[in-house]
Protein backbone atom coordinates (compact mmCIF):
# COMPACT_ATOMS: atom_id res chain seq x y z
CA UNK A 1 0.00 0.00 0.00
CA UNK A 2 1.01 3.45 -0.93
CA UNK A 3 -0.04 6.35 1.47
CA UNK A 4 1.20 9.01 3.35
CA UNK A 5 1.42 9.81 7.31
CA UNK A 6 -0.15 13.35 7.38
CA UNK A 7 -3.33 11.98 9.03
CA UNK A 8 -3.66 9.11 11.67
CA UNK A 9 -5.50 6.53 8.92
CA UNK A 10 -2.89 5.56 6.92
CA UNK A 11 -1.07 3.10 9.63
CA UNK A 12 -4.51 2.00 10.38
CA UNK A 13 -5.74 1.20 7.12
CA UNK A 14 -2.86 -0.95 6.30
CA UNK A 15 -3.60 -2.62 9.98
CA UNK A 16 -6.82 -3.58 8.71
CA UNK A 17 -6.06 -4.73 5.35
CA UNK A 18 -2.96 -6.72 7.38
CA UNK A 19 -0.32 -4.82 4.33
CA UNK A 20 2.84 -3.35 4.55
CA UNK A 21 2.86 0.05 3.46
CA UNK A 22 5.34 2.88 1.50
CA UNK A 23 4.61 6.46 2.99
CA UNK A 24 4.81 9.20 0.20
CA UNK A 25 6.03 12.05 2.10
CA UNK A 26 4.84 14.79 -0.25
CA UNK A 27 6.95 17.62 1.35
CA UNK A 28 10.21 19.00 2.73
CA UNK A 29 11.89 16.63 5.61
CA UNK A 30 10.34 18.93 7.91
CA UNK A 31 11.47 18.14 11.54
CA UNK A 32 9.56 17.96 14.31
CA UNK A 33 6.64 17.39 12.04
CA UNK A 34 6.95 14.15 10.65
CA UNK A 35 8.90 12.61 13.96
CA UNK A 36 5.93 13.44 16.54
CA UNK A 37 7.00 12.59 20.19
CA UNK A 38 3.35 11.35 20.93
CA UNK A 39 2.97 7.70 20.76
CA UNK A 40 -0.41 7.30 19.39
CA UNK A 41 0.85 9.94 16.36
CA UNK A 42 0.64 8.27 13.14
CA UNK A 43 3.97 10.71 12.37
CA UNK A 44 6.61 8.18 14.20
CA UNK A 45 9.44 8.72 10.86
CA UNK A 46 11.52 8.20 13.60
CA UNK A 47 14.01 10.42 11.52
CA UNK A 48 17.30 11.95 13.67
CA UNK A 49 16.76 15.66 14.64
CA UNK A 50 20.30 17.41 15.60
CA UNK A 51 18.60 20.06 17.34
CA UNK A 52 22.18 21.74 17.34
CA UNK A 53 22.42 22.76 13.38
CA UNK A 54 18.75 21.69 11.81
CA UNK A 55 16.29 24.41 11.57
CA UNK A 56 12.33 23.26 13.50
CA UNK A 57 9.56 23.63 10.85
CA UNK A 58 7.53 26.98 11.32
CA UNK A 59 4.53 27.05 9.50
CA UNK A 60 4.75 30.90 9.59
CA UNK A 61 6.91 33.57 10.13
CA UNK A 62 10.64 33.70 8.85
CA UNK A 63 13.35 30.80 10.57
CA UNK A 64 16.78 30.30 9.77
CA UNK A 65 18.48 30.76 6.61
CA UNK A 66 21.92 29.18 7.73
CA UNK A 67 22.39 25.62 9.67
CA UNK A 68 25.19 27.37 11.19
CA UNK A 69 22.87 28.44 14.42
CA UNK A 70 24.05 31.20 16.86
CA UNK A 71 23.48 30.34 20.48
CA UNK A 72 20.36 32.12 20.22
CA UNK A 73 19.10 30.68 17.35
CA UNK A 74 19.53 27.04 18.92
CA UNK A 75 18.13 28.13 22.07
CA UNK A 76 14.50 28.88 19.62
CA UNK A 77 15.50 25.43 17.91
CA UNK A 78 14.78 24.05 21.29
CA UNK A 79 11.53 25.98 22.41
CA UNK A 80 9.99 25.48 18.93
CA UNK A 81 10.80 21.79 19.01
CA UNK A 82 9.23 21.50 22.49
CA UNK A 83 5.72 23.68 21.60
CA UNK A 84 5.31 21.71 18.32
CA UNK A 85 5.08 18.26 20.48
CA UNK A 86 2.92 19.89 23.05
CA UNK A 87 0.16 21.44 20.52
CA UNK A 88 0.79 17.93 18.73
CA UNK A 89 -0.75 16.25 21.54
CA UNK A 90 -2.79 18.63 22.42
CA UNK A 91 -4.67 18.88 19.15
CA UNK A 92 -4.21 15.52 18.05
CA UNK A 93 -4.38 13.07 21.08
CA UNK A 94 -8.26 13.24 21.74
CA UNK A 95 -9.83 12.19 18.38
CA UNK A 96 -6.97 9.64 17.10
CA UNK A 97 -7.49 8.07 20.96
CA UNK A 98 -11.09 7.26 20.41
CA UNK A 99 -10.04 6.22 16.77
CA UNK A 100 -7.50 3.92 17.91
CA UNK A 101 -9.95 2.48 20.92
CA UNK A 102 -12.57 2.01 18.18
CA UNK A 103 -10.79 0.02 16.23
CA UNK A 104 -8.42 -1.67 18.83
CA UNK A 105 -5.23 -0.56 17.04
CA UNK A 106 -2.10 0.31 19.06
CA UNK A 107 0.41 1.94 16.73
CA UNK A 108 3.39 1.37 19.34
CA UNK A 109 3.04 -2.60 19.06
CA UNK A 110 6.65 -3.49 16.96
CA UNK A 111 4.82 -5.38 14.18
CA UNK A 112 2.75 -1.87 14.00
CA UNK A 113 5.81 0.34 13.47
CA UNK A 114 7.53 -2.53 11.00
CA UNK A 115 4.48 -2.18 8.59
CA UNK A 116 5.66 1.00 6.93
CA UNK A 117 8.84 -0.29 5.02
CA UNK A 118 10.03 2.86 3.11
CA UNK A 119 9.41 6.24 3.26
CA UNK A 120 9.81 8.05 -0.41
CA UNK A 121 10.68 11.92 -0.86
CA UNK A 122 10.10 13.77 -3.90
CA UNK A 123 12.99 16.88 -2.70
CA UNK A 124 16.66 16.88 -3.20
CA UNK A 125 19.86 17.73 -0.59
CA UNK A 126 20.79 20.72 -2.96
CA UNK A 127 17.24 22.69 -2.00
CA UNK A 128 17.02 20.64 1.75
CA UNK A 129 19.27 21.14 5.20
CA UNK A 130 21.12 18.41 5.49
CA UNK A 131 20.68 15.97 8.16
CA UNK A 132 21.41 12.35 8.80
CA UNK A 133 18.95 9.87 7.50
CA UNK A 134 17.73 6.33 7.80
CA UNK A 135 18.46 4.04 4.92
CA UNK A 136 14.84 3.50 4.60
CA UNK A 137 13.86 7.21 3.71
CA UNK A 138 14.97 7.60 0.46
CA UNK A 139 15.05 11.72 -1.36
CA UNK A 140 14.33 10.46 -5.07
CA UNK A 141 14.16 14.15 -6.26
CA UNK A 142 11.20 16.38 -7.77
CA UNK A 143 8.46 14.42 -9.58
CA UNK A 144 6.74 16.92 -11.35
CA UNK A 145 9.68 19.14 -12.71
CA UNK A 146 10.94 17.81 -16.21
CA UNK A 147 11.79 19.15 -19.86
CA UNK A 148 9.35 21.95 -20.93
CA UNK A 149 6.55 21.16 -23.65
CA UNK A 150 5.53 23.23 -26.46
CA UNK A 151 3.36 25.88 -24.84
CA UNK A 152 -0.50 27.06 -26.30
CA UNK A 153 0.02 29.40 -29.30
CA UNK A 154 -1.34 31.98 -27.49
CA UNK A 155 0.91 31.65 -24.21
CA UNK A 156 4.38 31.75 -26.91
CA UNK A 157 3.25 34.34 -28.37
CA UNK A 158 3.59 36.44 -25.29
CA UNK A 159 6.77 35.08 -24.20
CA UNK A 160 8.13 35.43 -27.56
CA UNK A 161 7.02 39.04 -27.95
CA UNK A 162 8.65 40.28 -24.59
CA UNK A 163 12.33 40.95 -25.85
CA UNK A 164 15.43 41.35 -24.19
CA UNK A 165 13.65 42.32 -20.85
CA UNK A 166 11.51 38.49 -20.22
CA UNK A 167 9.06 37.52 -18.43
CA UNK A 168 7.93 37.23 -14.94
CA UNK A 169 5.52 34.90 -14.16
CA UNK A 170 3.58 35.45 -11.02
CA UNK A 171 1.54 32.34 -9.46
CA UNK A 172 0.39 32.39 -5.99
CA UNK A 173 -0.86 28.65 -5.51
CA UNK A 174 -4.39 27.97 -5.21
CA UNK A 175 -5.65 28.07 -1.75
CA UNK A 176 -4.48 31.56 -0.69
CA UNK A 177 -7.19 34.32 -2.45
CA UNK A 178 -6.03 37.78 -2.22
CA UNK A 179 -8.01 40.77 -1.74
CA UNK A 180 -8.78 43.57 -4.12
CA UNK A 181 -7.02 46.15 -2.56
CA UNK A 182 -3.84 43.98 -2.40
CA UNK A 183 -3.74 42.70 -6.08
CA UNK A 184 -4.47 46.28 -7.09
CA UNK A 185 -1.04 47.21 -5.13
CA UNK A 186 0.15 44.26 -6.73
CA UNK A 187 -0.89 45.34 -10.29
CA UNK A 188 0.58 48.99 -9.74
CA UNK A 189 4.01 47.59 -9.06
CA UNK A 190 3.80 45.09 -11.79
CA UNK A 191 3.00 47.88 -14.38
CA UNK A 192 5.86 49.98 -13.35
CA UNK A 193 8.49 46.74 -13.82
CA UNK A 194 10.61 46.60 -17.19
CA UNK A 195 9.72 43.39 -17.99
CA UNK A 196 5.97 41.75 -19.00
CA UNK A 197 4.70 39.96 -16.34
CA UNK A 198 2.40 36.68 -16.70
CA UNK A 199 -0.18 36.76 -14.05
CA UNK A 200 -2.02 33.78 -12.52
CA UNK A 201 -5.37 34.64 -10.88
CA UNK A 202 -7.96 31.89 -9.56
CA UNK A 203 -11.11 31.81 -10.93
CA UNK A 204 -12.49 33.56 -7.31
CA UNK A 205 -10.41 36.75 -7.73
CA UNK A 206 -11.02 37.25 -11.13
CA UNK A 207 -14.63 35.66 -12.34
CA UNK A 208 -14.96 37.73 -15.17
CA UNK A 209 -13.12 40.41 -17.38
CA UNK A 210 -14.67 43.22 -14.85
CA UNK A 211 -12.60 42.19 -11.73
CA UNK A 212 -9.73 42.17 -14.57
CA UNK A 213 -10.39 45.23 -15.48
CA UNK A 214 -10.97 46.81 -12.19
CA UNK A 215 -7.04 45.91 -11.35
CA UNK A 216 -5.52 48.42 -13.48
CA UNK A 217 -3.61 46.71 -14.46
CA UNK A 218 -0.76 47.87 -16.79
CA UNK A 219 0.41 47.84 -20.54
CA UNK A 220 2.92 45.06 -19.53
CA UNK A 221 0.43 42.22 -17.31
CA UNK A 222 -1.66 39.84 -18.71
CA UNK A 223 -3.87 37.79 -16.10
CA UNK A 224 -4.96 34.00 -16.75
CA UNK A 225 -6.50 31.86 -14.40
CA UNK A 226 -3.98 28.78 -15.39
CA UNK A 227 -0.55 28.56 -16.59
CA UNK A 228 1.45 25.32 -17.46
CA UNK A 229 3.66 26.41 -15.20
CA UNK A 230 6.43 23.95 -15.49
CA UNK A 231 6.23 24.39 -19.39
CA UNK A 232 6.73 28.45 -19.26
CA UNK A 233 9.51 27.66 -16.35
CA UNK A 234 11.53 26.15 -19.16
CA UNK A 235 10.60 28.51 -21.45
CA UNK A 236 14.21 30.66 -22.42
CA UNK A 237 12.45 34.12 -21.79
CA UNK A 238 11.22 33.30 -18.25
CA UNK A 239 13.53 35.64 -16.21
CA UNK A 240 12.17 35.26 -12.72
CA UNK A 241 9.08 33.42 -10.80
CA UNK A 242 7.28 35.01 -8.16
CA UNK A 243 5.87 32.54 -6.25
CA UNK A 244 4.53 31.05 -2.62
CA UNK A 245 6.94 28.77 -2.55
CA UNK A 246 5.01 25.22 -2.69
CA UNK A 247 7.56 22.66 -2.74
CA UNK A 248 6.42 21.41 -6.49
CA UNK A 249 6.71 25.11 -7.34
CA UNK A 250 10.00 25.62 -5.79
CA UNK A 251 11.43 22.93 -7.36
CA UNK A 252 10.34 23.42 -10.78
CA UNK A 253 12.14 26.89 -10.46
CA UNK A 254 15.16 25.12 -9.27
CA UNK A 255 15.39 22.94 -12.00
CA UNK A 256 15.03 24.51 -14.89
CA UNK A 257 17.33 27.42 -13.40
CA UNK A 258 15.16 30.28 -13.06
CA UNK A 259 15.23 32.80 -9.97
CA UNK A 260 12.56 33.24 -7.48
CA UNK A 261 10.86 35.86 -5.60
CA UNK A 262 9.32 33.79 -2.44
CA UNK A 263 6.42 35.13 -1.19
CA UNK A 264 5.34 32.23 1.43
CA UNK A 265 1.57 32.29 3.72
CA UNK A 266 1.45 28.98 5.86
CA UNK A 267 2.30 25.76 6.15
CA UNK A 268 5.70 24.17 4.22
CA UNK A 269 6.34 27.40 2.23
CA UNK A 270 7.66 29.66 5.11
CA UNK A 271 10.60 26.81 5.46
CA UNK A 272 10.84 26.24 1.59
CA UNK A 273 11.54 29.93 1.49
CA UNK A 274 13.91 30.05 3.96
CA UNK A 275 15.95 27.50 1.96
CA UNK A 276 15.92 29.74 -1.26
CA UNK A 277 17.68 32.64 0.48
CA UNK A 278 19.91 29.63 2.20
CA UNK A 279 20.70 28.30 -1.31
CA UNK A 280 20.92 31.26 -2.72
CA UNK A 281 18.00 30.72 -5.12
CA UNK A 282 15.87 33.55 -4.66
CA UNK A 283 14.96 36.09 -2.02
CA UNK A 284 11.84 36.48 0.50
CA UNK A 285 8.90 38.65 0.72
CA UNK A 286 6.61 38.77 3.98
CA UNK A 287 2.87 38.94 2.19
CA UNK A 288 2.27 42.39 4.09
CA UNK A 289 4.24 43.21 1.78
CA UNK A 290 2.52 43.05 -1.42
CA UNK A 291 2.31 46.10 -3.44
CA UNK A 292 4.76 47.71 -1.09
CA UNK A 293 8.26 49.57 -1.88
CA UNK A 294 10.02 46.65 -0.98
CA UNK A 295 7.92 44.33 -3.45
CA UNK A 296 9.09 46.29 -6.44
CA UNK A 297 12.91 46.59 -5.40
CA UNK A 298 12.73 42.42 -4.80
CA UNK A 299 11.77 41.79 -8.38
CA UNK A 300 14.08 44.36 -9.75
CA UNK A 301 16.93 42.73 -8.04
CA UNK A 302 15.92 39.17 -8.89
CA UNK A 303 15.29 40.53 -12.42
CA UNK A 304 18.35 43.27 -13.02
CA UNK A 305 21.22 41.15 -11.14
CA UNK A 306 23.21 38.42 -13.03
CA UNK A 307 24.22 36.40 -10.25
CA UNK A 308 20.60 34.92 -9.63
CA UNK A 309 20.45 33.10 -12.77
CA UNK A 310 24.16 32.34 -12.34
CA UNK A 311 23.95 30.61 -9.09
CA UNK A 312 20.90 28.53 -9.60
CA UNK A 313 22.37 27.30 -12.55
CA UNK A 314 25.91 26.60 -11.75
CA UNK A 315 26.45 26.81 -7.62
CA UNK A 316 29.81 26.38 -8.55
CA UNK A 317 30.67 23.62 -6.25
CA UNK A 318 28.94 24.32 -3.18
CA UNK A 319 29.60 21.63 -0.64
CA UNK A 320 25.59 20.50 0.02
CA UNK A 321 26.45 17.03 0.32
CA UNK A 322 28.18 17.70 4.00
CA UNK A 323 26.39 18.12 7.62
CA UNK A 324 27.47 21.22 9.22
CA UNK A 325 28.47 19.12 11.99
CA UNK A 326 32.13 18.69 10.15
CA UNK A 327 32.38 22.62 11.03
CA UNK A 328 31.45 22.55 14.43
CA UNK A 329 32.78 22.06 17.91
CA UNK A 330 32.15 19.43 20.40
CA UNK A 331 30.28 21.70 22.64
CA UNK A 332 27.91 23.22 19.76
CA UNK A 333 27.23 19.95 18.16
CA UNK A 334 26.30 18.05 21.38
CA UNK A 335 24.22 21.48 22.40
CA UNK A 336 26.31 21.38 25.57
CA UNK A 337 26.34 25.38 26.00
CA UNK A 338 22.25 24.48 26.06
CA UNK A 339 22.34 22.22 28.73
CA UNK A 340 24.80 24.55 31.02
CA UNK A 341 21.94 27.55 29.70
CA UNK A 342 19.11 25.42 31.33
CA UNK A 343 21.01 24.33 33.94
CA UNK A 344 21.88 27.91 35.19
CA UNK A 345 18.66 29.06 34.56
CA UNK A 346 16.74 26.39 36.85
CA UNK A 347 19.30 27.13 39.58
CA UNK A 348 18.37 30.83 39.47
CA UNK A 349 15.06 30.31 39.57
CA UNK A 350 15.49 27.71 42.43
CA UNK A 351 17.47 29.97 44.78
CA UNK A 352 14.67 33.10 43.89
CA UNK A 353 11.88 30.60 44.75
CA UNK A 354 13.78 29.74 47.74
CA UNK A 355 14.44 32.78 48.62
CA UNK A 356 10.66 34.37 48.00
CA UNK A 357 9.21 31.03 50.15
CA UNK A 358 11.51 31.92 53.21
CA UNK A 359 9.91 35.31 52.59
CA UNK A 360 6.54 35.00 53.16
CA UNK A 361 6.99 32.09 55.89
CA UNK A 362 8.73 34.67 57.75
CA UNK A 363 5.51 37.03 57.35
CA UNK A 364 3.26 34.62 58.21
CA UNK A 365 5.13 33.15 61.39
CA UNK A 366 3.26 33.80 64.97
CA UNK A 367 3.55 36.55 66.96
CA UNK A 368 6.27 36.16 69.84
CA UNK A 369 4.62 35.59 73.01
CA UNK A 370 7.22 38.30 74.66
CA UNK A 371 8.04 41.89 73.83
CA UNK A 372 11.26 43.90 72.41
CA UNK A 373 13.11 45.52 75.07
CA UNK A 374 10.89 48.59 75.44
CA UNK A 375 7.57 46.17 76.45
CA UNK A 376 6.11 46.86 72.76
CA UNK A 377 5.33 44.09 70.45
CA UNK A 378 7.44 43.48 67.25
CA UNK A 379 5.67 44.13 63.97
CA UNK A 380 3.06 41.61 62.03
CA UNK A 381 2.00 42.08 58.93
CA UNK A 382 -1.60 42.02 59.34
CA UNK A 383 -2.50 40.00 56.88
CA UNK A 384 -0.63 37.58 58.93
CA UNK A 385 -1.83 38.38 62.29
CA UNK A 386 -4.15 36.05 64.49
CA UNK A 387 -7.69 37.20 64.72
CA UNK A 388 -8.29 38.05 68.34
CA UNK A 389 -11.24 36.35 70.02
CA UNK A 390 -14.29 38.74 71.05
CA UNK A 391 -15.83 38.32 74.13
């Protein structure tokens, strides 16, 4: 059986049909993801996880674009490694539990966990952080990215007529839908680019030439509501791809050697972004800032400087096939600074709780029965203070 381990069925579907199974892993190696500490987690890759130099998944916001982590930067490893477990469980545990009960299935029993035999990724180590592996989990490269076909007559005609200055081809995936106002910005900094810029819109932004219309859109767009996008990626006047970064996307760019403007939302693209400025194929764009300054001056960079094109085609003999580990000291690599962090940290907080109990014991301790000196009574907090007894 063929499946993948996204969702809690797949290990219990081959349980029931009593098959071993191949899990299709249709994304980056993603760590802590697909290795979830929960037991009852259908996502037990079991895949090593050197917390010291590989970068946790973050399905938003910008990470790492180096494996060569600061002290800082390995500290966050840590914390996002430990909140991805605990909103694992506490997300997932409840429903798969009563699944699991249902259908008396325990995932932890060994002949459980020997049922998936292979686990197949469609990425490569040039576009991935590097990390040891298991010699069942086999990176078998991009499946979808491959020689270009002859594009519609209408689609080479507007490559063709878009001289010296290219093309830019703009697609956004299909699940995030902009609003107007934004692909209006978007359209204003498109028209004022050098280039002509292929535009693809879903169907829900732009249901009919009206809503194309009311973009403005410039001399130099055209909008279409589907591209064959790996067929214009090979085309030779494709300069540049802005795109969300999907990891199909991503690596259809990579291959056929064309630069990319990443403008991630969620999930896998915020990482698969992070790798492009890593890799050096591309740059990043937070989605706030669409139509923005800074949206413009990306594509003109990607677009005006050489060395894009030049690196992604040639990386001119960048070591990818090597762990970072090779590079770094005993102490970083077994995240020994870490442990002294924690441990210095837990004794501070040890000798302040200490401290802040003897405190308020010493508040809260009876009165002496005899005076100071002078006959008066030492001060009580009142709080503190037995009640006395009316008679």
């Amino acid at each position: 059986m063929i499946a993948e381990m996204f969702t809690p069925c797949s290990a219990l579907l081959a349980h029931t049909l009593d098959l071993p199974w191949i899990n299709l892993w249709p994304a980056a190696p993603m760590e802590p993801f697909p290795t979830s500490l929960w037991a009852g987690s259908n996502r037990r890759l079991s895949q090593p996880n050197p917390l010291s130099y590989y970068p946790q998944y973050r399905s938003k916001g910008a990470g790492p674009t180096t494996q060569f982590l600061g002290l800082w930067q390995r500290v966050e490893n840590v914390v996002v490694y430990w909140l991805w477990a605990w909103g694992d469980w506490r997300i997932n545990s409840a429903p798969v539990r009563d699944l699991h009960k249902k259908y008396e299935f325990d995932p932890e029993l060994p002949e459980e966990r020997k049922r998936m035999v292979m686990t197949i990724v469609p990425v490569d180590w040039a576009a991935e952080w590097l990390c040891p592996v298991r010699p069942d989990y086999k990176l078998v490269g991009p499946i979808l990215a491959g020689p270009g076909n002859p594009l519609p007559a209408d689609l080479e005609a507007f490559m063709n007529g878009a001289g010296k200055e290219g093309v830019l081809l703009v697609s956004l995936g299909t699940v995030v839908e902009l609003d107007q106002q934004q692909l209006g910005s978007m359209a204003a900094a498109f028209a004022a680019l050098p280039c002509k810029v292929l535009w693809r819109l879903t169907p829900k932004e732009v249901p009919d030439q009206a809503a194309i219309a009311a973009l403005g859109l410039g001399n130099n767009t055209q909008v279409v509501t589907w591209v064959p996008q790996n067929d214009l990626l090979a085309h030779p006047n494709l300069r540049a791809f802005l795109s969300h970064v999907g990891i199909n996307s991503m690596y259809e760019a990579i291959y056929h050697g064309k630069p990319i403007v990443g403008m991630p939302f969620f999930r896998d693209q915020p990482t698969n972004a992070d790798r492009v400025v890593a890799k050096g194929f591309g740059v990043r764009l937070n989605p706030m800032q669409a139509g923005m300054p800074a949206f413009g001056e990306a594509i003109l960079e990607v677009l005006s400087n050489p060395h894009w094109i030049e690196h992604v085609m040639a990386t001119g003999g960048e070591p990818y096939l090597r762990t970072p580990e090779d590079e770094m000291s005993f102490i970083v690599r077994k995240s020994l600074g870490l442990c002294a962090i924690t441990m210095a940290c837990c004794y501070i907080f040890s000798v302040i709780a200490k401290a802040v109990l003897q405190l308020l014991l010493s508040m809260c301790s009876p009165v002496p029965k005899t005076g100071l000196a002078d006959g008066s009574l030492p001060w009580v907090p009142m709080m503190c203070t037995p009640k006395a007894k009316v008679n």
